[in-house]
C-alpha atoms as a PDB file:
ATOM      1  CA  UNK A   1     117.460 109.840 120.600  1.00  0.00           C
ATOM      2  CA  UNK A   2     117.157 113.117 119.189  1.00  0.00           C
ATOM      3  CA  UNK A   3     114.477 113.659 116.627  1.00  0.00           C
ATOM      4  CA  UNK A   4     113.691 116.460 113.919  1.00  0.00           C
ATOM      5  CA  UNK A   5     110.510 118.828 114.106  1.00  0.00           C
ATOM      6  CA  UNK A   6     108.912 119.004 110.233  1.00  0.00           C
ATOM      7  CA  UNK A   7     107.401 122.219 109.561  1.00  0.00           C
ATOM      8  CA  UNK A   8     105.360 122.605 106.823  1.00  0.00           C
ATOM      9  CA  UNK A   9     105.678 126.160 106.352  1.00  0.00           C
ATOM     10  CA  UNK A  10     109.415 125.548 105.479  1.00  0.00           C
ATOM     11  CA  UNK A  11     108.430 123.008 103.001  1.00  0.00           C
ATOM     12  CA  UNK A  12     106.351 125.655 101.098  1.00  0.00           C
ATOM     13  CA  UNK A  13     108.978 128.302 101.588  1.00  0.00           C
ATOM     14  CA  UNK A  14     111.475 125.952 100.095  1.00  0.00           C
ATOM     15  CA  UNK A  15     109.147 125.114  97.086  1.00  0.00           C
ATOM     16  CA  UNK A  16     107.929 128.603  96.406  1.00  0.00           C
ATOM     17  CA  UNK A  17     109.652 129.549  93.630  1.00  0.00           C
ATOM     18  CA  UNK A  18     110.311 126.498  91.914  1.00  0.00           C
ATOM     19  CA  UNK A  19     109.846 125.655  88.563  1.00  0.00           C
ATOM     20  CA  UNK A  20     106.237 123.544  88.069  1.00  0.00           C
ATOM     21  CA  UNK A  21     107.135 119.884  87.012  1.00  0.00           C
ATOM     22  CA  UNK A  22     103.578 119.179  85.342  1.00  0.00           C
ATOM     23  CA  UNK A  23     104.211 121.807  82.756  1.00  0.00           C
ATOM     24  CA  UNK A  24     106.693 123.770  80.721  1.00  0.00           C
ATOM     25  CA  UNK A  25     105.537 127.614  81.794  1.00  0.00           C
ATOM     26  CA  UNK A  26     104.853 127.478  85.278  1.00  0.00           C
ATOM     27  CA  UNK A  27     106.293 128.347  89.208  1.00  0.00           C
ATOM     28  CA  UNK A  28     105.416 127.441  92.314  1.00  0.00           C
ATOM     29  CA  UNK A  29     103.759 130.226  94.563  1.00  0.00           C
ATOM     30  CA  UNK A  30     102.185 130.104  97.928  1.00  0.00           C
ATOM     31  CA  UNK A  31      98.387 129.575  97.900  1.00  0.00           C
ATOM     32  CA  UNK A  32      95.293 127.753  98.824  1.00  0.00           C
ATOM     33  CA  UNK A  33      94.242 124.113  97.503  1.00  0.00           C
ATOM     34  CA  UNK A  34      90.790 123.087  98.736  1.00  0.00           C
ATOM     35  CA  UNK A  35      91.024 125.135 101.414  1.00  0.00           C
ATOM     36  CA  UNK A  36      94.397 124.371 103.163  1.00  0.00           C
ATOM     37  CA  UNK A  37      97.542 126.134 102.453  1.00  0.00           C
ATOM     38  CA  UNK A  38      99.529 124.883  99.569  1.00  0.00           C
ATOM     39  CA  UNK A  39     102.061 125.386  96.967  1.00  0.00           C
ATOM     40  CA  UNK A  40     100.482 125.578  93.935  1.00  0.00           C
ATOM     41  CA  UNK A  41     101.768 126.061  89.700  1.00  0.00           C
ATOM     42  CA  UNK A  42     100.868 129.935  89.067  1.00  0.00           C
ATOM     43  CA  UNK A  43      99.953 128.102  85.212  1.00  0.00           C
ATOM     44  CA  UNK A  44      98.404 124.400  85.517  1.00  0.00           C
ATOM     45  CA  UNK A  45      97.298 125.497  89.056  1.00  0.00           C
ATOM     46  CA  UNK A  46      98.446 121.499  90.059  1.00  0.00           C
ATOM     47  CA  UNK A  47      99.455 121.564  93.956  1.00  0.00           C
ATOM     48  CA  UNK A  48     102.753 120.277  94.770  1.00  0.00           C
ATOM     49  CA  UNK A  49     102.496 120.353  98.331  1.00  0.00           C
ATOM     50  CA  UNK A  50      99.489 121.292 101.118  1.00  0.00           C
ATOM     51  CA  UNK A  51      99.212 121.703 104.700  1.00  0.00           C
ATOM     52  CA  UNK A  52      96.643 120.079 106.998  1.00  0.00           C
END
């Protein structure tokens, strides 16, 4: 059985960009959320996604 290797850093590179779902004005960028990396709204600064 083959199985798939998840890496996080392709999660925030496909999220980067993005349009911010918790508000009208915002993207996603690449950033820091509590100290891990994370993709984060540039406006409501809500994290979409972060990396242990």
């Amino acid at each position: 059985m083959a199985t798939t290797q998840f890496d996080g850093n392709q999660l925030i590179a496909q999220l980067e960009g993005r349009t911010c779902p918790s508000c009208a004005d915002g993207r996603l960028e690449r950033g820091r959320y509590k100290g891990n990396e994370a993709v984060v709204c540039d406006t409501c600064e809500t994290p979409r996604a972060q990396l242990w």
